[in-house]
Protein backbone atom coordinates (compact mmCIF):
# COMPACT_ATOMS: atom_id res chain seq x y z
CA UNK A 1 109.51 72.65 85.95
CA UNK A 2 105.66 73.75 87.02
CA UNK A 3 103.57 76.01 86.15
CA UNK A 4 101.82 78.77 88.15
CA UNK A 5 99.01 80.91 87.63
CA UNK A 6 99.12 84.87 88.57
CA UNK A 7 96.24 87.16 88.20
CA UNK A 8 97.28 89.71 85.31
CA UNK A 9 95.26 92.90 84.37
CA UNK A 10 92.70 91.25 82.40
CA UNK A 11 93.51 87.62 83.03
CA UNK A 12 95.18 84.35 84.27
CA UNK A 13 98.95 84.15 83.23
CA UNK A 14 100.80 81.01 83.40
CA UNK A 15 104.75 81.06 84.90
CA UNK A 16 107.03 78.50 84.98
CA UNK A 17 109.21 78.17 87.64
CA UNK A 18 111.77 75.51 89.22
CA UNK A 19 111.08 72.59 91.49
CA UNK A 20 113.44 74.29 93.69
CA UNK A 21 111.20 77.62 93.46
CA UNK A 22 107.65 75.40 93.84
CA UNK A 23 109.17 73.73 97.53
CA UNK A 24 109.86 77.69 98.81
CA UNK A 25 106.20 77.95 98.03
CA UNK A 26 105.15 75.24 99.84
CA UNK A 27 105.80 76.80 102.72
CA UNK A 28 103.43 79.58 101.73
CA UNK A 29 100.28 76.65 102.56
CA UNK A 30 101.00 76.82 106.20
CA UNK A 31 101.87 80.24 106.68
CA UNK A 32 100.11 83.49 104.12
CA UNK A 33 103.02 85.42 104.88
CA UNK A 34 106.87 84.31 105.67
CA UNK A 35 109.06 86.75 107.48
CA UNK A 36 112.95 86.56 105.48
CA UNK A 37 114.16 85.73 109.20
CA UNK A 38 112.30 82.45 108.52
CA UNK A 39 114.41 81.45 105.34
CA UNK A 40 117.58 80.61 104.70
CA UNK A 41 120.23 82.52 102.76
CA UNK A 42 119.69 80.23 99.44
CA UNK A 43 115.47 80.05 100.31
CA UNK A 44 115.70 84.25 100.56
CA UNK A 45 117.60 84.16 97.53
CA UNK A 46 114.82 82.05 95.78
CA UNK A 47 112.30 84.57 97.13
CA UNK A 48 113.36 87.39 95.40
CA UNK A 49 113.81 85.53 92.04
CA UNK A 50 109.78 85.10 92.89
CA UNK A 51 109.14 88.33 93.54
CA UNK A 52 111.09 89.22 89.99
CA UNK A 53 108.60 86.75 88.30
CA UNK A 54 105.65 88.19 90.38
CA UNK A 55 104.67 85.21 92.12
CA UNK A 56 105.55 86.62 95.54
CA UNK A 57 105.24 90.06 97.17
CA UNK A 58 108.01 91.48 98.89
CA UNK A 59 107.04 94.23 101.97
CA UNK A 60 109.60 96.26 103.50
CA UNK A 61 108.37 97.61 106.72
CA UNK A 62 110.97 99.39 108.96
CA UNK A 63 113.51 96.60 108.09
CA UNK A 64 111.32 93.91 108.25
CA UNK A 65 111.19 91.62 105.19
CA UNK A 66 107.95 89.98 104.54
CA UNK A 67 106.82 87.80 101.72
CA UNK A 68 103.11 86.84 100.81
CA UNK A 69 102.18 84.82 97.71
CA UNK A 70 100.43 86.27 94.90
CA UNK A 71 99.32 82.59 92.66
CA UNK A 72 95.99 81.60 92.26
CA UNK A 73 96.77 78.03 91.88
């Protein structure tokens, strides 16, 4: 388990999430936004549970699937 930081309304608020969860993110230090074309089936999957936690932001623009990360550290 690790912990994340996401900017709330008024302040800093800490999220755990899975190892498994923290490598998808990695990928998010090379690139600020990840097309779903990019991941796998079981990495997409693991992107949405981040976007359900609010660590990642989903865009949908005519079909295409983006993701760009919303942590501060």
């Amino acid at each position: 388990m690790r912990i994340v930081k996401i900017q709330g309304h008024l302040r800093e608020i800490a999220v755990p999430i899975t190892n498994e969860e923290y490598d998808l993110l990695l990928k998010f230090k090379d690139q600020a936004v990840v097309t779903r074309r990019d991941l796998t089936e079981r990495e997409a999957h693991i992107a949405n549970m981040l976007t359900i936690k609010d660590v990642l932001h989903r865009k949908n623009q005519d079909g295409n699937i983006t993701y760009k990360k919303k942590t501060l550290s």
